[in-house]
PDB file of N, CA and C in Angstrom:
ATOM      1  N   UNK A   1       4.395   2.842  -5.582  1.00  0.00           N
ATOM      2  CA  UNK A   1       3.585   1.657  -5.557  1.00  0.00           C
ATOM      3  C   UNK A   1       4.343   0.474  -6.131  1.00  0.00           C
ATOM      4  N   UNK A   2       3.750  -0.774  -6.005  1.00  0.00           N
ATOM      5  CA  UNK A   2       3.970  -1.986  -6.232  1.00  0.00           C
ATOM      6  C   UNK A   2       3.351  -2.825  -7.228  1.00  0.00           C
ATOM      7  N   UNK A   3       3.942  -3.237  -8.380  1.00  0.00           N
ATOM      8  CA  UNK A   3       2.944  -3.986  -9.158  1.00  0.00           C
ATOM      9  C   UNK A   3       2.157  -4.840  -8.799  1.00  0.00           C
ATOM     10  N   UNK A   4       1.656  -5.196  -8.638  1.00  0.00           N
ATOM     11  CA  UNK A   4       0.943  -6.692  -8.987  1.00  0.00           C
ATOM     12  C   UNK A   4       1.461  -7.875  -8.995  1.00  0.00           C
ATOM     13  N   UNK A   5       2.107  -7.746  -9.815  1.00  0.00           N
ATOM     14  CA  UNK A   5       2.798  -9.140  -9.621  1.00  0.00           C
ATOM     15  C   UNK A   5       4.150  -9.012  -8.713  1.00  0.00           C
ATOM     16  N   UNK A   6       4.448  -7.966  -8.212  1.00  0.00           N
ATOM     17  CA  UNK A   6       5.768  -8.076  -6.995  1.00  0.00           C
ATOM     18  C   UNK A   6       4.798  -7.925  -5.666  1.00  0.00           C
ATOM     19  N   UNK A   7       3.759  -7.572  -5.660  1.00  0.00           N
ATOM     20  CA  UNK A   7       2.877  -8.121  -4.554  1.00  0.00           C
ATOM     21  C   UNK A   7       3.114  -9.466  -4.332  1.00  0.00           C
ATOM     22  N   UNK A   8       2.093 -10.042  -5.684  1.00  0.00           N
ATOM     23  CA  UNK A   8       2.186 -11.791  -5.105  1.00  0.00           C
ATOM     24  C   UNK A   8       3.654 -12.057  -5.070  1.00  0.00           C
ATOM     25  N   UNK A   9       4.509 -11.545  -5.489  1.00  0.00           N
ATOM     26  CA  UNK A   9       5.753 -12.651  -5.106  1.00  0.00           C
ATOM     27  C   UNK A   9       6.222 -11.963  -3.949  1.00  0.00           C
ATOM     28  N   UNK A  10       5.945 -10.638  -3.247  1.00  0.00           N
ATOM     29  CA  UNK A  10       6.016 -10.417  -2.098  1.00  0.00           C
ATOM     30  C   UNK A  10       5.207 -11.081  -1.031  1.00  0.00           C
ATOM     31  N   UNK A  11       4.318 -11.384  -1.339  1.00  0.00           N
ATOM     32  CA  UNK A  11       3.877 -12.269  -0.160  1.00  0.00           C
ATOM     33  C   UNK A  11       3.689 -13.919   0.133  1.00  0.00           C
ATOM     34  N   UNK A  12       4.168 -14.367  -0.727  1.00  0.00           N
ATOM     35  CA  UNK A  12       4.387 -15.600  -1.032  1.00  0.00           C
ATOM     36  C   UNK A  12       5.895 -15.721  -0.088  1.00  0.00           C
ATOM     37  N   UNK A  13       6.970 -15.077  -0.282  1.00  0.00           N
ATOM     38  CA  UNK A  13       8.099 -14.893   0.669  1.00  0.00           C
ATOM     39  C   UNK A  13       7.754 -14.539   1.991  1.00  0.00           C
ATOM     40  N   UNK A  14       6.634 -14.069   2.407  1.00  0.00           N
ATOM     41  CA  UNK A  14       6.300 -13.161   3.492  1.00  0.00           C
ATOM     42  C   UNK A  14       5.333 -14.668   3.886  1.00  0.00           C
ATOM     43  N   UNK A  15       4.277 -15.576   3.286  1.00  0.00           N
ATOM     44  CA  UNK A  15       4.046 -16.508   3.818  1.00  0.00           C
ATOM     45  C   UNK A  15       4.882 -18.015   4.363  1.00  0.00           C
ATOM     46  N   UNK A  16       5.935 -17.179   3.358  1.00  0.00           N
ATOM     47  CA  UNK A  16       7.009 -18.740   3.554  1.00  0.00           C
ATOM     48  C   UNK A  16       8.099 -18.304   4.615  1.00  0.00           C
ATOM     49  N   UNK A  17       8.458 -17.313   5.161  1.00  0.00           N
ATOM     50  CA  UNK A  17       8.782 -16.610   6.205  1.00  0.00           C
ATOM     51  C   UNK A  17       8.221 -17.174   7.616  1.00  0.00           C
ATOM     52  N   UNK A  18       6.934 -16.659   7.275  1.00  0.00           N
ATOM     53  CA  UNK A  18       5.996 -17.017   8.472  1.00  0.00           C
ATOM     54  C   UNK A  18       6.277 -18.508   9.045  1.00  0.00           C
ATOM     55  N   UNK A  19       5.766 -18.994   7.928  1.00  0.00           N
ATOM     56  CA  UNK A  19       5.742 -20.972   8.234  1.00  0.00           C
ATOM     57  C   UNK A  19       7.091 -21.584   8.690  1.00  0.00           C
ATOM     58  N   UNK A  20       8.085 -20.435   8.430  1.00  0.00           N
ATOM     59  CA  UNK A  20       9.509 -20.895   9.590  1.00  0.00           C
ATOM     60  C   UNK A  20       9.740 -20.165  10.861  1.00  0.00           C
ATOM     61  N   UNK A  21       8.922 -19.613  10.892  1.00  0.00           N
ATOM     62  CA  UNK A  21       8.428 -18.975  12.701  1.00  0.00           C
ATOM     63  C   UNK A  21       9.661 -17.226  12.034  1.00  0.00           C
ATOM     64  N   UNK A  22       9.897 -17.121  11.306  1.00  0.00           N
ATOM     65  CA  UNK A  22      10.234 -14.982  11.246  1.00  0.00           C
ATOM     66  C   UNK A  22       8.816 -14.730  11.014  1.00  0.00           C
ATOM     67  N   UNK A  23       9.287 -13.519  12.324  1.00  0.00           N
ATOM     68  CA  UNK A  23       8.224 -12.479  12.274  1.00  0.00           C
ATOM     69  C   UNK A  23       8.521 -11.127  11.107  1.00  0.00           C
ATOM     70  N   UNK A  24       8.040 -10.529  10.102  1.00  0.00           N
ATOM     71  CA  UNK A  24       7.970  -9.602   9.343  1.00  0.00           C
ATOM     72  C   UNK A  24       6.939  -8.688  10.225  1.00  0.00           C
ATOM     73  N   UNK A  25       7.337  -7.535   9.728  1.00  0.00           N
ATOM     74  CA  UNK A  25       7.002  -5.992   9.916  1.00  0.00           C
ATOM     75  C   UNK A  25       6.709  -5.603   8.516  1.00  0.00           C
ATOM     76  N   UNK A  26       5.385  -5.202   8.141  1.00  0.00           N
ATOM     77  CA  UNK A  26       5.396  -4.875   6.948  1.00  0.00           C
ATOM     78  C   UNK A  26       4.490  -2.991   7.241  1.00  0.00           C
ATOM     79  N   UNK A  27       4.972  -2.170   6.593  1.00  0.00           N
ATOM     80  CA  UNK A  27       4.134  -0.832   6.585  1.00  0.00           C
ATOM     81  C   UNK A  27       3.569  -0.304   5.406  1.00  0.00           C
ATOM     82  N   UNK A  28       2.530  -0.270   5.217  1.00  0.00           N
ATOM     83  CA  UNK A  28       1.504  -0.135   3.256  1.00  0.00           C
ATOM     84  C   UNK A  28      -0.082   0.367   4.087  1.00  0.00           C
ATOM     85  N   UNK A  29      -0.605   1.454   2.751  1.00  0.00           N
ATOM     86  CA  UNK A  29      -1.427   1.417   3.023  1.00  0.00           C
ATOM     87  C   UNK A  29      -2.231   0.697   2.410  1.00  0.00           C
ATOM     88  N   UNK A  30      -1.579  -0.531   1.342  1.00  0.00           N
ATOM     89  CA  UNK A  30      -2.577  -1.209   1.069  1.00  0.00           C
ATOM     90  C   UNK A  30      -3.292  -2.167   1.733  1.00  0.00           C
ATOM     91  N   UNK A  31      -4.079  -1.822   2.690  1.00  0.00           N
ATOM     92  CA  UNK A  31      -4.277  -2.601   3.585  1.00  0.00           C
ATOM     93  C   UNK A  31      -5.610  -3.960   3.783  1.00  0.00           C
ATOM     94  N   UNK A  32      -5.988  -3.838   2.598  1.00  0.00           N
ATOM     95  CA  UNK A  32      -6.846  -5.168   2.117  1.00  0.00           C
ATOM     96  C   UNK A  32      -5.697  -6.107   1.410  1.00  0.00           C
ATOM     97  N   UNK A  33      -4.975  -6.192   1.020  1.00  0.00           N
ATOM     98  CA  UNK A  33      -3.323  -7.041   0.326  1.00  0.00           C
ATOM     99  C   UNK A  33      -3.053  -7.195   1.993  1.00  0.00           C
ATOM    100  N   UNK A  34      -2.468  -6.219   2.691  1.00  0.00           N
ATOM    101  CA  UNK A  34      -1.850  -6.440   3.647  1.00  0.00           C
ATOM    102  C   UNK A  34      -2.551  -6.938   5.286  1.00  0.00           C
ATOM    103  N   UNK A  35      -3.760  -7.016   5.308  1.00  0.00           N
ATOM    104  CA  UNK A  35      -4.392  -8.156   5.837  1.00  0.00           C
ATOM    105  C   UNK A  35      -4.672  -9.467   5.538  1.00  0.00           C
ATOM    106  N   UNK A  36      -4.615  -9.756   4.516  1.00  0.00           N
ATOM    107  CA  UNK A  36      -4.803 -10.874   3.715  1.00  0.00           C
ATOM    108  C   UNK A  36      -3.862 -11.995   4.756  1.00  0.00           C
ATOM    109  N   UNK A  37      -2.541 -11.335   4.708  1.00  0.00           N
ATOM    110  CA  UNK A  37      -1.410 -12.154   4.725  1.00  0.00           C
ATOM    111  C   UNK A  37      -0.789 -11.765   6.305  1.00  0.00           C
ATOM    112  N   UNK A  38      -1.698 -11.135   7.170  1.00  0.00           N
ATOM    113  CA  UNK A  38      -0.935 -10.811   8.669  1.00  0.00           C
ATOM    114  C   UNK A  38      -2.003 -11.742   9.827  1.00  0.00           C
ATOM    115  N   UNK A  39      -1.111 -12.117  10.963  1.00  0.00           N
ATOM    116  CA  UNK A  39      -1.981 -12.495  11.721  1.00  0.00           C
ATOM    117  C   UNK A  39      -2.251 -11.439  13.020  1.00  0.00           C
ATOM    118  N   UNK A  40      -1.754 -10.347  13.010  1.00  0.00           N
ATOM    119  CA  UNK A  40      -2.250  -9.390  14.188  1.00  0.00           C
ATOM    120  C   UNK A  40      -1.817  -8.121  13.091  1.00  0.00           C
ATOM    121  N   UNK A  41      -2.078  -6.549  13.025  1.00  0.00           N
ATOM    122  CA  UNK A  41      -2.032  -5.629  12.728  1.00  0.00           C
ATOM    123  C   UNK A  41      -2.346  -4.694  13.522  1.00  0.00           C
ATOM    124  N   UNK A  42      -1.601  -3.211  13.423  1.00  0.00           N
ATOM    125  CA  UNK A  42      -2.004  -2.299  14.212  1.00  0.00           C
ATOM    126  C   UNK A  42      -2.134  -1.176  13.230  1.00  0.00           C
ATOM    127  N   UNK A  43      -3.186  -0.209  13.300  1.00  0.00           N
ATOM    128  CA  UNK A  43      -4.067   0.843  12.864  1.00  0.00           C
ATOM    129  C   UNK A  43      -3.400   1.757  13.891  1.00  0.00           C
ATOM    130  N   UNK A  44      -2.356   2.978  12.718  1.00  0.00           N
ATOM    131  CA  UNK A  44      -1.741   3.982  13.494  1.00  0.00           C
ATOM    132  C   UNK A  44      -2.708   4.938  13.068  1.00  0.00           C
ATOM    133  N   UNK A  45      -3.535   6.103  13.954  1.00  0.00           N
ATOM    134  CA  UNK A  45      -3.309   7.298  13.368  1.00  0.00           C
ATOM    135  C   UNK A  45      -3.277   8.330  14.491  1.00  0.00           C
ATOM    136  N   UNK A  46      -2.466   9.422  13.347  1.00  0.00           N
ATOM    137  CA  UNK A  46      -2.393  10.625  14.195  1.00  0.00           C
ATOM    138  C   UNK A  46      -1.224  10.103  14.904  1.00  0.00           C
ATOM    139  N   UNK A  47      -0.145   9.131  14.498  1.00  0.00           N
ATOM    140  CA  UNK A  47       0.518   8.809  15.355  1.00  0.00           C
ATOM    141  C   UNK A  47       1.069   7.829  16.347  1.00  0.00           C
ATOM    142  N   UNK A  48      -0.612   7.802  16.812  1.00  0.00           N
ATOM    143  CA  UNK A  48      -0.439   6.716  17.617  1.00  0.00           C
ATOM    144  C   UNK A  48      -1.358   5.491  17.714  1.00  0.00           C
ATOM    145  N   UNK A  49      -1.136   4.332  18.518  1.00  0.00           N
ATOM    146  CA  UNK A  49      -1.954   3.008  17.710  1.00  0.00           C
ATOM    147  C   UNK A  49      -3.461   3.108  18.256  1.00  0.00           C
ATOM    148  N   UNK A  50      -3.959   3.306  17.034  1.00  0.00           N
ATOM    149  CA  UNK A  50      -5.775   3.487  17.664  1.00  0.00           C
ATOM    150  C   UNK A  50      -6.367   2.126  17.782  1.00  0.00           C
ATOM    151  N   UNK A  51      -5.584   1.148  17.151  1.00  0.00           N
ATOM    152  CA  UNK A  51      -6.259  -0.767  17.503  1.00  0.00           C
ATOM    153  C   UNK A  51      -5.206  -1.244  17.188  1.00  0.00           C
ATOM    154  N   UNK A  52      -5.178  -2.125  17.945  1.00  0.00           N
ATOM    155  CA  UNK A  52      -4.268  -3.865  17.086  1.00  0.00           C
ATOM    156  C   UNK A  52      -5.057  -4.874  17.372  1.00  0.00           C
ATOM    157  N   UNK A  53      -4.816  -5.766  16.348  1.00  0.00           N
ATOM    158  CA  UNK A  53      -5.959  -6.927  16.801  1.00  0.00           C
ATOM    159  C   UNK A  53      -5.819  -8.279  15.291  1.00  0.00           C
ATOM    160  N   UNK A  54      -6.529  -8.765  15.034  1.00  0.00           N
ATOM    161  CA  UNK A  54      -6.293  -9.792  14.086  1.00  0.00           C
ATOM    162  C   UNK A  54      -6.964  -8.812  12.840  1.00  0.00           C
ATOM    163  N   UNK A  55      -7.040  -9.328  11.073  1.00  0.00           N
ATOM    164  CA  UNK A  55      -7.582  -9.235  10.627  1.00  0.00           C
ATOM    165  C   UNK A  55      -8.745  -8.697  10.938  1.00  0.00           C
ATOM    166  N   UNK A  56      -9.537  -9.818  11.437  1.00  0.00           N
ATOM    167  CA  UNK A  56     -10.998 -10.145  11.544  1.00  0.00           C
ATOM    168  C   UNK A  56     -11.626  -8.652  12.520  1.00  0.00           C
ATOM    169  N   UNK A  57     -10.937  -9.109  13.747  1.00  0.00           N
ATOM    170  CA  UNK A  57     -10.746  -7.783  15.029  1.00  0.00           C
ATOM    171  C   UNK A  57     -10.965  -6.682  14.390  1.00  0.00           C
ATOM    172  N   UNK A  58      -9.822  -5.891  13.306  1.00  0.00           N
ATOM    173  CA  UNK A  58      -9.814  -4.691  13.183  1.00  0.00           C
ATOM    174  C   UNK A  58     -11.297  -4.244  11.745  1.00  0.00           C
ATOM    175  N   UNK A  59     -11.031  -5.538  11.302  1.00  0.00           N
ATOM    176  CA  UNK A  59     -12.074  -4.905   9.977  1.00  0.00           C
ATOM    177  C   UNK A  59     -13.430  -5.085  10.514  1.00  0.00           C
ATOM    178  N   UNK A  60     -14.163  -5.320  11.783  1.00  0.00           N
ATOM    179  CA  UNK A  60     -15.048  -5.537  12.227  1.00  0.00           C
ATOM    180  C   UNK A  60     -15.214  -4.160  13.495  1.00  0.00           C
ATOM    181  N   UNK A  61     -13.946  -3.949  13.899  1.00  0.00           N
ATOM    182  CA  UNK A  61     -14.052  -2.476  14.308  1.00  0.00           C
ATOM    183  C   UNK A  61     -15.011  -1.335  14.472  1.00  0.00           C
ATOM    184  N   UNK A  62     -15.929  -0.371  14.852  1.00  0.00           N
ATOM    185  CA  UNK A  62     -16.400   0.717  14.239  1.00  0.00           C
ATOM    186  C   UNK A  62     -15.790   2.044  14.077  1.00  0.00           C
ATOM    187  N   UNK A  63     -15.012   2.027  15.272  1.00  0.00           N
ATOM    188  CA  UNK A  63     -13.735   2.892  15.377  1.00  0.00           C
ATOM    189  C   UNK A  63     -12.755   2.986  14.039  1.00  0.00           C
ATOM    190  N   UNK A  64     -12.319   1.751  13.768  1.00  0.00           N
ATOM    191  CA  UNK A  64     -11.178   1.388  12.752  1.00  0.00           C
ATOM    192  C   UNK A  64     -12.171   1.672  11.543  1.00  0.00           C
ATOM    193  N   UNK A  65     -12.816   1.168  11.278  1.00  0.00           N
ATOM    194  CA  UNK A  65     -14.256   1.165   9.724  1.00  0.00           C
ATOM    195  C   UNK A  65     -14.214   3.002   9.673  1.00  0.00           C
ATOM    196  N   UNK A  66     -14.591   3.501  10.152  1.00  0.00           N
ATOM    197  CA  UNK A  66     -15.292   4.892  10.326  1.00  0.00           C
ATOM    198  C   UNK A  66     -13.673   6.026  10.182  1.00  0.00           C
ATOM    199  N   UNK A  67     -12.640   5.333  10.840  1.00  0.00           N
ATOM    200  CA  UNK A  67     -11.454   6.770  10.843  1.00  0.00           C
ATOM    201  C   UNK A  67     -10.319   6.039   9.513  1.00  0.00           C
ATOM    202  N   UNK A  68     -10.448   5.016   9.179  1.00  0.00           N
ATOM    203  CA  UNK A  68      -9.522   4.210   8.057  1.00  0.00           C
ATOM    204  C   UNK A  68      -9.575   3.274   7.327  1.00  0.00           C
ATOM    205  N   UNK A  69     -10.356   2.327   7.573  1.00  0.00           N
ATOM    206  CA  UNK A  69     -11.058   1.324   6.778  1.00  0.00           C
ATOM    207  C   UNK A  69     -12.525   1.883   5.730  1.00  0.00           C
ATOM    208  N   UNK A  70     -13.286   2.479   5.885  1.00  0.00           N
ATOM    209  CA  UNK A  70     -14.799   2.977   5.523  1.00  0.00           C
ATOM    210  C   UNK A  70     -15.924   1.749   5.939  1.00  0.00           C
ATOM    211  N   UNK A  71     -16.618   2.454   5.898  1.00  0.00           N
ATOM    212  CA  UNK A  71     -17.979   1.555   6.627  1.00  0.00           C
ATOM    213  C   UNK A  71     -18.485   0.655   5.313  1.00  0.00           C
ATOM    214  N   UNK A  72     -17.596   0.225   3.974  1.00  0.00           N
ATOM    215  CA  UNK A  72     -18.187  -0.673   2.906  1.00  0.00           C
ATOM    216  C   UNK A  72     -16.847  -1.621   2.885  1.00  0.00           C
ATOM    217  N   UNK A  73     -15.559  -1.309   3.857  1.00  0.00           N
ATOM    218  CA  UNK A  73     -15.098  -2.021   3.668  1.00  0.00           C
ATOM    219  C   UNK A  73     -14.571  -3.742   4.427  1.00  0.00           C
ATOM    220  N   UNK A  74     -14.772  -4.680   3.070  1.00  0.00           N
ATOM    221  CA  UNK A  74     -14.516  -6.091   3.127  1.00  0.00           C
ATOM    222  C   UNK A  74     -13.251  -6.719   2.787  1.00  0.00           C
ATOM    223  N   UNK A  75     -12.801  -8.073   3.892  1.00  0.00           N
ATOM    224  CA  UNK A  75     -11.986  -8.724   3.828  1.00  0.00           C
ATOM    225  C   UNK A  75     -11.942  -9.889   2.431  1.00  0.00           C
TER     226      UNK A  75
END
């Protein structure tokens, strides 16, 4: 794992990245941190990609909520 504070200074590089047009690839399951800061994501399991879609897209899901997100979880 990742502290806390090398989070925020990981994504602070990862937003200032962005705003010069690089695309990052990031792989975590922390995936409330790691939506925060993506504008499309893809939900692997078992392998293979069960959604991609924005933030909003996947955490609104029932598919995605029910096999990896949970049905309490918020953006």
């Amino acid at each position: 794992g990742i502290d806390p504070i090398a989070v925020l200074d990981i994504q602070t590089i990862i937003r200032h990245l962005k705003e010069v047009g690089i695309g990052v690839l990031i792989t975590d399951h922390n995936v409330r941190e790691t939506l925060k800061i993506t504008d499309r994501a893809y939900i692997i399991n078992n392998g293979e990609i069960l959604r991609s879609g924005t933030p909003s897209e996947l955490s609104s899901d029932p598919q995605v909520r029910k096999i990896y997100l949970g049905e309490e979880f918020s953006l």
